[in-house]
Protein backbone atom coordinates (compact mmCIF):
# COMPACT_ATOMS: atom_id res chain seq x y z
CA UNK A 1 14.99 12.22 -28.11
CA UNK A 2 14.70 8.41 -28.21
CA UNK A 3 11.55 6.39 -29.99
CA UNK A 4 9.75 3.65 -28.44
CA UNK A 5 7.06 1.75 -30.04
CA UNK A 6 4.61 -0.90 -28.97
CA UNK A 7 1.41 -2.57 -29.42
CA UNK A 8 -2.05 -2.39 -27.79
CA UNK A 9 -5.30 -3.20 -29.10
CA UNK A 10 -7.31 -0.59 -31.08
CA UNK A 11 -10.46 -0.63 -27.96
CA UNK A 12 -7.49 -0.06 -25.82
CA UNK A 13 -5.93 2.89 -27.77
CA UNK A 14 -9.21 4.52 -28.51
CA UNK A 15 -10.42 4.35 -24.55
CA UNK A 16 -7.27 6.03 -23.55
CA UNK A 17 -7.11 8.29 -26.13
CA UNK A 18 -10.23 10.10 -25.43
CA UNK A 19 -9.33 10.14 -21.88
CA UNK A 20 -5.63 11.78 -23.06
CA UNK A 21 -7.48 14.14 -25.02
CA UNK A 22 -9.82 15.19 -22.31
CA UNK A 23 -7.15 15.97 -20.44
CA UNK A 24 -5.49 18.36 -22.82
CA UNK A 25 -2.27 15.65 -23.62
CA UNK A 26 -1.03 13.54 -25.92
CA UNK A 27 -0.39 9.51 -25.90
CA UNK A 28 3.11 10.16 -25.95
CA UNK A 29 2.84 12.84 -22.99
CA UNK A 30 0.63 10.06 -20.96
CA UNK A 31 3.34 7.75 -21.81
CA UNK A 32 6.16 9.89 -20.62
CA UNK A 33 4.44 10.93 -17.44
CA UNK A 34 4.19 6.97 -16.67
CA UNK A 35 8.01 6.51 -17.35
CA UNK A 36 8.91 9.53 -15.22
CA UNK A 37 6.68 8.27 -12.35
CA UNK A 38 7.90 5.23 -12.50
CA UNK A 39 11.78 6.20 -11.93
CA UNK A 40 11.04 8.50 -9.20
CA UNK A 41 8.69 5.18 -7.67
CA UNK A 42 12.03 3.22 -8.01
CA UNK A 43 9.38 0.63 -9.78
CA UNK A 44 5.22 1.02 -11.41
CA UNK A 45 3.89 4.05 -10.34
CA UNK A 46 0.44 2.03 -8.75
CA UNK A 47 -0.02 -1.23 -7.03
CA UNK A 48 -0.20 -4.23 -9.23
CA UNK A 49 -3.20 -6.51 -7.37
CA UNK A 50 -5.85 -8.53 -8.33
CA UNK A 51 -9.42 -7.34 -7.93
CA UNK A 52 -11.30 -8.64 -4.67
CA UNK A 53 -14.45 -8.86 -7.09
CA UNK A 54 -15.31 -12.08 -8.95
CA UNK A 55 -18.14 -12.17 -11.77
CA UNK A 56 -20.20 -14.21 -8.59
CA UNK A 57 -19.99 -11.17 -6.27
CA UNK A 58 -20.62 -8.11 -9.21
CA UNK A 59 -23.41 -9.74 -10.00
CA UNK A 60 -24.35 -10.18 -6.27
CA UNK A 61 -23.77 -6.33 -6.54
CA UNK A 62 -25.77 -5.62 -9.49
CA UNK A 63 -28.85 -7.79 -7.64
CA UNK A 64 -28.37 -5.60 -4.81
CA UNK A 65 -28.25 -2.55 -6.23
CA UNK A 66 -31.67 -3.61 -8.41
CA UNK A 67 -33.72 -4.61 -5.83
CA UNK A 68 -32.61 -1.18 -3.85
CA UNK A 69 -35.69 -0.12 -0.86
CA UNK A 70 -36.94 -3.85 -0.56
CA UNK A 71 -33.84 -4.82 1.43
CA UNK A 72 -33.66 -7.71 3.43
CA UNK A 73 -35.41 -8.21 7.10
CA UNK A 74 -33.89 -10.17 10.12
CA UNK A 75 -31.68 -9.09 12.89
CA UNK A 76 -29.32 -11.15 12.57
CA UNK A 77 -27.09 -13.39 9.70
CA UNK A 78 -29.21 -16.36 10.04
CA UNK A 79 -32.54 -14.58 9.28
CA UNK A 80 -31.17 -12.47 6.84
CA UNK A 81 -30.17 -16.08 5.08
CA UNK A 82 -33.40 -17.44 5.86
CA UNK A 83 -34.91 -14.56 4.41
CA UNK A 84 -33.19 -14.99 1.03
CA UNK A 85 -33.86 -18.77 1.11
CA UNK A 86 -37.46 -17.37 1.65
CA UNK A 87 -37.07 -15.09 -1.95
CA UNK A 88 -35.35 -18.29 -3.46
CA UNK A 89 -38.82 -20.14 -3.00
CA UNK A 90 -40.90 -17.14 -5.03
C-alpha cells in the first residue's frame, strides 16, 4: 500500500463526502476508483470541457423557466424578438 495526500477545500470535501457515503464508499475508495479508471482510459476518466452556459444564458434559463405557460407568440424569429422588445416596454 502506498499513501497519497492532497488538499481540497472543506465545501469541497464535505459535498463529496456525503455523496461517497451515500453510496456505501469511502474517500479513499472514490479516489482509487478514479486512479483505476483513469489507467484503463490511458488518461481522465471524463472529458475535460468548458460549459456551453455563461451566467447571461442561466439566467436567460432561470427567466424562462419562471415565466413557464405565458410563452412567447409569433411565428417566426423576428416576432418572437419583437414580442420580447414588446415585454421590454412593460
Amino acid at each position: 500500500m502506498s499513501t497519497i495526500q492532497f488538499r481540497t477545500d472543506e465545501t469541497t470535501k464535505a459535498q463529496s463526502n456525503a455523496i461517497f457515503q451515500t453510496l456505501g464508499i469511502t474517500m479513499s475508495d472514490a479516489i482509487n476508483m478514479f486512479l483505476r479508471q483513469s489507467i484503463l482510459h490511458g488518461g481522465l476518466p471524463f472529458e475535460l470541457k468548458i460549459p456551453k452556459y455563461n451566467e447571461v444564458t442561466l439566467a436567460a434559463l432561470a427567466d424562462m423557466e419562471q415565466s413557464k405557460g405565458k410563452g412567447i407568440q409569433g411565428k417566426s424569429v423576428s416576432a418572437a424578438l419583437a414580442d420580447l422588445k414588446a415585454g421590454d416596454d412593460e
